[in-house]
C-alpha atoms as a PDB file:
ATOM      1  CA  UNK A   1      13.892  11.315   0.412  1.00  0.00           C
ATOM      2  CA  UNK A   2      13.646   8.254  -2.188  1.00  0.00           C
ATOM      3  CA  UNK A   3      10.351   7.634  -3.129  1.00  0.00           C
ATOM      4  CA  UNK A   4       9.376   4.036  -5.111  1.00  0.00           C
ATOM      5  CA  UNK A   5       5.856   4.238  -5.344  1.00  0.00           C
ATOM      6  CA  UNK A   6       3.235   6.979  -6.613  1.00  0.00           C
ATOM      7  CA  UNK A   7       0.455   8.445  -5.111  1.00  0.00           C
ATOM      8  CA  UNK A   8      -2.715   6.023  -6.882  1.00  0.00           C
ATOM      9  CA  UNK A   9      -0.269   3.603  -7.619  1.00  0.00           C
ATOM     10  CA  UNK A  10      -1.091  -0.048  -7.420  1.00  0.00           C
ATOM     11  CA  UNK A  11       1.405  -2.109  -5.124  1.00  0.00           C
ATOM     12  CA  UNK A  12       1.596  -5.537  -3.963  1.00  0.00           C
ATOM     13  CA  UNK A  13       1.793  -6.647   0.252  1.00  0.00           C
ATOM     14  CA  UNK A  14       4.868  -9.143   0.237  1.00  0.00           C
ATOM     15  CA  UNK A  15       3.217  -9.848   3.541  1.00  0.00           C
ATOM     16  CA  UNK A  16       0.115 -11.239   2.726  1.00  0.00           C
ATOM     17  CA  UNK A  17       0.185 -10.425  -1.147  1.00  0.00           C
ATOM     18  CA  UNK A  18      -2.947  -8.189  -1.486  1.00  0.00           C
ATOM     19  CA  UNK A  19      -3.387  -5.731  -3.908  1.00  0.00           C
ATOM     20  CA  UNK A  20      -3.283  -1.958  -2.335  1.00  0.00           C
ATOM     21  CA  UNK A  21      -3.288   1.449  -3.815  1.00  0.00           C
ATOM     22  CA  UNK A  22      -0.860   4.240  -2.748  1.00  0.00           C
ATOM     23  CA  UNK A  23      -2.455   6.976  -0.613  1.00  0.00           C
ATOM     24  CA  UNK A  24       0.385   8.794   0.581  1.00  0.00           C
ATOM     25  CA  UNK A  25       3.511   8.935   2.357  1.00  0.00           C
ATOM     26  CA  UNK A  26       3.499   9.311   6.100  1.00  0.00           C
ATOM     27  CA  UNK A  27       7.253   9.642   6.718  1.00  0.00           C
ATOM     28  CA  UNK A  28      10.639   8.309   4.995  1.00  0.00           C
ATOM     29  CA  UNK A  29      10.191   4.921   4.560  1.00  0.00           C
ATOM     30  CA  UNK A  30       6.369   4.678   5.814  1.00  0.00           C
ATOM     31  CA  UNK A  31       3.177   4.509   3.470  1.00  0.00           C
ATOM     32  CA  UNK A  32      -0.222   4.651   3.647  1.00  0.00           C
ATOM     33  CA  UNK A  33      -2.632   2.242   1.441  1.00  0.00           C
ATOM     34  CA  UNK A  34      -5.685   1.541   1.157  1.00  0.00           C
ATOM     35  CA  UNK A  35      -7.337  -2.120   0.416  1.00  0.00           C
ATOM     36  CA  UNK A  36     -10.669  -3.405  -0.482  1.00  0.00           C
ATOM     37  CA  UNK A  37     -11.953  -5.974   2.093  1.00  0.00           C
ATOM     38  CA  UNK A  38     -14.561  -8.382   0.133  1.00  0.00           C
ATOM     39  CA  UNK A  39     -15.562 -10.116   2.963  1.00  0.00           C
ATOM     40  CA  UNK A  40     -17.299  -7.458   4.677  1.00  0.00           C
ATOM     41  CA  UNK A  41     -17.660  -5.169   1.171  1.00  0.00           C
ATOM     42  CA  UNK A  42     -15.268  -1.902   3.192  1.00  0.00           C
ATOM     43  CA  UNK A  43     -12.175  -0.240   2.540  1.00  0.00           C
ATOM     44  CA  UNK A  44      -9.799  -0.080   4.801  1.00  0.00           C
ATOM     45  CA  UNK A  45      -6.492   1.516   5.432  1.00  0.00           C
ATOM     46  CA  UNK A  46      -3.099   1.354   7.139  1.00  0.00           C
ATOM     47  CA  UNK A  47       0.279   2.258   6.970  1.00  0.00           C
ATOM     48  CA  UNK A  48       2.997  -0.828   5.819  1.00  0.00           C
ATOM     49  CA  UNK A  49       6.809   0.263   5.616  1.00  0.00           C
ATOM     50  CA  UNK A  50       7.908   0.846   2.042  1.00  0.00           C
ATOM     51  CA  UNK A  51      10.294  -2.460   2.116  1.00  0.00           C
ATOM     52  CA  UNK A  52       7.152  -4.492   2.801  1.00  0.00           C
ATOM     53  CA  UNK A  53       5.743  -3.724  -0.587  1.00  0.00           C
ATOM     54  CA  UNK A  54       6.229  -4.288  -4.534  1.00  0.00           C
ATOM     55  CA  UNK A  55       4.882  -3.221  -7.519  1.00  0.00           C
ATOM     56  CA  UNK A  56       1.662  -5.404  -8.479  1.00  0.00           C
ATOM     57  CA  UNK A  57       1.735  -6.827 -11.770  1.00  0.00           C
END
């Protein structure tokens, strides 16, 4: 299984371009990430498919 990203690595959504960090890997091509909401000050996370995401800058 290819891997891109790190666990605590800093990637960016090509979706909506927010900045997440790496959590883990769920399955082959499927991550889990975790963002910062400012709006309502909470962390949230999800899972995005590995093509969906870059490395942030």
């Amino acid at each position: 299984m290819r891997r891109l990203f790190k666990k605590g690595e800093r990637v960016r959504s090509k979706i909506d371009g927010r900045v997440m960090e790496v959590l883990k890997y769920i399955k082959q091509n499927v991550v889990e990430v975790m963002t910062f909401d400012i709006e309502s000050k909470e962390v949230r996370k999800k899972q995005v498919k590995e093509d969906k995401l870059s490395r942030a800058a």
